[in-house]
C-alpha atoms as a PDB file:
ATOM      1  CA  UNK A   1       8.434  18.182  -0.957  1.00  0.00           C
ATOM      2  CA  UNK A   2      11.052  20.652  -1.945  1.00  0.00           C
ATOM      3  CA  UNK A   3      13.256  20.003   1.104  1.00  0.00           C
ATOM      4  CA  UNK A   4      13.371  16.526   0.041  1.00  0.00           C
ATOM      5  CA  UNK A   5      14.260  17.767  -3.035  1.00  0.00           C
ATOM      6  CA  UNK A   6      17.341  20.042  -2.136  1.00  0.00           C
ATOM      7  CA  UNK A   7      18.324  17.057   0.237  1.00  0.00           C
ATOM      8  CA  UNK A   8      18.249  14.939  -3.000  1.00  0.00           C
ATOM      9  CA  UNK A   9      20.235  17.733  -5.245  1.00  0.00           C
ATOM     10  CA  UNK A  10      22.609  18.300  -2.116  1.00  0.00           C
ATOM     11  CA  UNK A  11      23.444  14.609  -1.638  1.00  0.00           C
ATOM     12  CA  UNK A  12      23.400  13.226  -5.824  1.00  0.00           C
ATOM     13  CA  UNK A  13      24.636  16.750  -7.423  1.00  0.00           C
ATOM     14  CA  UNK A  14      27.294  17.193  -4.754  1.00  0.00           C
ATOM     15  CA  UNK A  15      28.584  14.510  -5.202  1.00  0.00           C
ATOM     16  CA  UNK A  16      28.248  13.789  -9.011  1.00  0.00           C
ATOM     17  CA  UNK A  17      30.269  17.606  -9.183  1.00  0.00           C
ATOM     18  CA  UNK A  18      33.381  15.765  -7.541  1.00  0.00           C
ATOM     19  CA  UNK A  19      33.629  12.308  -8.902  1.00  0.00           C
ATOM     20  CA  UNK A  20      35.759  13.945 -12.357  1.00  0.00           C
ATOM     21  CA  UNK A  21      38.009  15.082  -9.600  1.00  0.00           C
ATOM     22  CA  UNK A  22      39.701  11.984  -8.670  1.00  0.00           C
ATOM     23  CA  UNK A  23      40.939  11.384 -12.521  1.00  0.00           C
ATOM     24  CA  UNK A  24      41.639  15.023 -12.701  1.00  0.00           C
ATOM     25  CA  UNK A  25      44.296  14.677 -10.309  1.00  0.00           C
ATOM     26  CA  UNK A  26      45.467  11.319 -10.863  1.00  0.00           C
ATOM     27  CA  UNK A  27      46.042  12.561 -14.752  1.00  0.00           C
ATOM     28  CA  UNK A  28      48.691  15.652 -12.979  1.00  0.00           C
ATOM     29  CA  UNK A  29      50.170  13.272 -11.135  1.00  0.00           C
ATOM     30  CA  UNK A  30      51.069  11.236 -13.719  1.00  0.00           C
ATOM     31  CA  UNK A  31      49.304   8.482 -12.512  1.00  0.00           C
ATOM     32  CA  UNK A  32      46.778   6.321 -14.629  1.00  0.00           C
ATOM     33  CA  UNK A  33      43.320   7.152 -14.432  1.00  0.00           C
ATOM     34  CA  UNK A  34      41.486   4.137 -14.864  1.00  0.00           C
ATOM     35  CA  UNK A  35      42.523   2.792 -11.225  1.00  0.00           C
ATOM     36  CA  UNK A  36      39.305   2.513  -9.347  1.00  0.00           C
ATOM     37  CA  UNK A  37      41.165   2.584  -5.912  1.00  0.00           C
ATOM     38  CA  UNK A  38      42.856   6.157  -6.338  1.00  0.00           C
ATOM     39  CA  UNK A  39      39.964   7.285  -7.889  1.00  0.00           C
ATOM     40  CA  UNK A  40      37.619   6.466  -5.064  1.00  0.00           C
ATOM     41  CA  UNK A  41      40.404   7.231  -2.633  1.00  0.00           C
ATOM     42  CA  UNK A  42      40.681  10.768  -3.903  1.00  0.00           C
ATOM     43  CA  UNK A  43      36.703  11.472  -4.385  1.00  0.00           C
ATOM     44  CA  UNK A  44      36.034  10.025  -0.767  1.00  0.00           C
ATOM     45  CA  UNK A  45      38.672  11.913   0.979  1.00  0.00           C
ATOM     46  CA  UNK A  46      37.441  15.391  -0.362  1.00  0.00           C
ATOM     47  CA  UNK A  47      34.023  14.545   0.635  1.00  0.00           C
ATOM     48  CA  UNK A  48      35.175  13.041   3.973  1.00  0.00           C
ATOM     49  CA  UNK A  49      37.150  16.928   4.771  1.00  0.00           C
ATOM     50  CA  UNK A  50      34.062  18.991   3.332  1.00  0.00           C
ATOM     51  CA  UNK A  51      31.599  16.883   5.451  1.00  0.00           C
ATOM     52  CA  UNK A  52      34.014  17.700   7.883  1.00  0.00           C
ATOM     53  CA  UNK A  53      33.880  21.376   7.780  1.00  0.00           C
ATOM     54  CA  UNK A  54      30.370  21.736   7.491  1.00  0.00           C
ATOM     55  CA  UNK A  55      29.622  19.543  10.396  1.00  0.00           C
ATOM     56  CA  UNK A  56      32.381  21.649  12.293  1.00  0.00           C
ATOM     57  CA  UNK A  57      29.926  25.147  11.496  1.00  0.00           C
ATOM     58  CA  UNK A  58      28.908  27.740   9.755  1.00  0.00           C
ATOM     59  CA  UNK A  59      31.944  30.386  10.559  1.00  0.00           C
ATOM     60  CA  UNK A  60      34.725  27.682   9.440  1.00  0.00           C
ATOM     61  CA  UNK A  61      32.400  27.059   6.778  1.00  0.00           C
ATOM     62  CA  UNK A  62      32.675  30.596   5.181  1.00  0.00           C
ATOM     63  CA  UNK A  63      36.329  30.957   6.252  1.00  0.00           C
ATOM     64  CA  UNK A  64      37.192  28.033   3.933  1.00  0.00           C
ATOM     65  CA  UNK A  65      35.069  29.526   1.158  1.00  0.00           C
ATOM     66  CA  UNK A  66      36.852  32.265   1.083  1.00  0.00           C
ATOM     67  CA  UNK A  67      40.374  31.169   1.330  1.00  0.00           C
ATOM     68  CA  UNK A  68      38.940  28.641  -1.780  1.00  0.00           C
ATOM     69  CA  UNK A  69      38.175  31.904  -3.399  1.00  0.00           C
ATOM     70  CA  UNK A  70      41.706  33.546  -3.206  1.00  0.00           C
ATOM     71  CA  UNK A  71      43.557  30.767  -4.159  1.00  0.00           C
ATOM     72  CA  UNK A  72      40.710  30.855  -7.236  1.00  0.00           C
ATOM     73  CA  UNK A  73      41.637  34.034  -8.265  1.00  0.00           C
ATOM     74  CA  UNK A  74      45.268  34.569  -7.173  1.00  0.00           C
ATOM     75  CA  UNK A  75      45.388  31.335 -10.020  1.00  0.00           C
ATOM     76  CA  UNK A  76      43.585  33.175 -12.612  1.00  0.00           C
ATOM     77  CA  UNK A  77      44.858  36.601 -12.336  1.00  0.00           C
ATOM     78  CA  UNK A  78      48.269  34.237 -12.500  1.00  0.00           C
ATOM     79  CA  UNK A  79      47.285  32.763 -15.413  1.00  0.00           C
ATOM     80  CA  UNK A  80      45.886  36.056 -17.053  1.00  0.00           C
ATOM     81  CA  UNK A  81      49.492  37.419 -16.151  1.00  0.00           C
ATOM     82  CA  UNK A  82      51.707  35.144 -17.998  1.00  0.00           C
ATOM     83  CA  UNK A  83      48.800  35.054 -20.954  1.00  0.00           C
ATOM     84  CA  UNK A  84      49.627  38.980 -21.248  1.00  0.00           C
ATOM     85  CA  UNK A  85      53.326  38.225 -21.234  1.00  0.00           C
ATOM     86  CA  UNK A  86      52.868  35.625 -23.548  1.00  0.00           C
ATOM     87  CA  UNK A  87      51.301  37.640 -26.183  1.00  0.00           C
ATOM     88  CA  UNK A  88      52.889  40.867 -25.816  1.00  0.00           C
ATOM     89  CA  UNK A  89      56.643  39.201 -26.776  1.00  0.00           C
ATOM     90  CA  UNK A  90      58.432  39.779 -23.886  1.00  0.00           C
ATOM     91  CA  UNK A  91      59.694  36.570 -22.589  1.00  0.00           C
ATOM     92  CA  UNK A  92      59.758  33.330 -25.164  1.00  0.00           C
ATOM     93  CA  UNK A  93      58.358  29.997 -24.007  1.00  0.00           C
ATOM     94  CA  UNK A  94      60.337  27.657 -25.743  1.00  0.00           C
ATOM     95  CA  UNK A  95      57.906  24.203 -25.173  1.00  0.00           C
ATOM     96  CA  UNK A  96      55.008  26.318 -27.106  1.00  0.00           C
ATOM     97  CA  UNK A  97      57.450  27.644 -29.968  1.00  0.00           C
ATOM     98  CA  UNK A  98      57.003  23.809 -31.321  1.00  0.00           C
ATOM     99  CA  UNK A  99      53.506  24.085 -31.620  1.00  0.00           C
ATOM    100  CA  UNK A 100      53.437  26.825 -34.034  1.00  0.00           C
ATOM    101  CA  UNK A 101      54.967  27.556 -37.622  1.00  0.00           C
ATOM    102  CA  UNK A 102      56.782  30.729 -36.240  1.00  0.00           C
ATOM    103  CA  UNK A 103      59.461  30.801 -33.765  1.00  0.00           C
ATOM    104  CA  UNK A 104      58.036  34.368 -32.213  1.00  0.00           C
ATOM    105  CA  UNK A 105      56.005  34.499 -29.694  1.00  0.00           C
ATOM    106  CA  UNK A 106      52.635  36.258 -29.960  1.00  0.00           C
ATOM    107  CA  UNK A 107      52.644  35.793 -33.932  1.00  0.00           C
ATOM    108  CA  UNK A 108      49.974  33.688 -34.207  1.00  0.00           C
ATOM    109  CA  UNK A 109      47.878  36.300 -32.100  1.00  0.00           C
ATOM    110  CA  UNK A 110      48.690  39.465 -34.440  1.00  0.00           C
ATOM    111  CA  UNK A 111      48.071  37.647 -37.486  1.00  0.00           C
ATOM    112  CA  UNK A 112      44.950  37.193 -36.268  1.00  0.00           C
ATOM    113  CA  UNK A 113      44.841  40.775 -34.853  1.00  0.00           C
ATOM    114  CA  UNK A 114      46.736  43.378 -36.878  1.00  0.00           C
ATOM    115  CA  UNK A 115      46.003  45.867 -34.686  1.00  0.00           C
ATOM    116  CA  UNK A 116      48.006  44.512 -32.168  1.00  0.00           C
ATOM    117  CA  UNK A 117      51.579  44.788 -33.857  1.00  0.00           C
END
């Protein structure tokens, strides 16, 4: 019974996890993301490549895990980056200036945290 039930979590979760991803990347595109097609294009063709790499073994298996991991992290130590040099003041990012009352950037962060100034 519980193999049928990771067969059952494996097959519906796995693939319930990757349906958002089709609008997801129509939406950066620029693309609309009520289109069935694209959508279904998109969602089939990553399960299609990791169906593909499983089938193809365990070793490329963890190889591709872990180059998904880098380019995880190598993005969020990117983003954690430019957050730091956002706050701190020292460069200006001019389409975010808009956004807030005050033409400084990182005002907003030590009004709400004097010690920070």
């Amino acid at each position: 019974m519980t193999g049928w039930l990771m067969l059952a979590y494996y097959i519906i979760g796995g693939v319930a996890l990757i349906i958002p991803l089709g609008p997801s990347v129509l939406q950066a595109a620029g693309a609309s993301t009520a289109s069935t097609g694209p959508n279904l294009a998109i969602t089939s063709a990553v399960i299609v490549v990791m169906l593909a790499v499983a089938v193809a073994g365990i070793r490329l298996t963890a190889r591709t895990q872990i180059a998904l991991a880098v380019v995880e992290y190598a993005i969020l130590a990117g983003l954690a980056v430019a957050g730091i040099v956002y706050v701190t003041g020292t460069i200006t990012a001019p389409s975010l200036s808009r956004l807030r009352g005050s033409r400084r950037p990182g005002s907003a962060a030590r009004a709400a945290w004097p010690g920070l100034s």
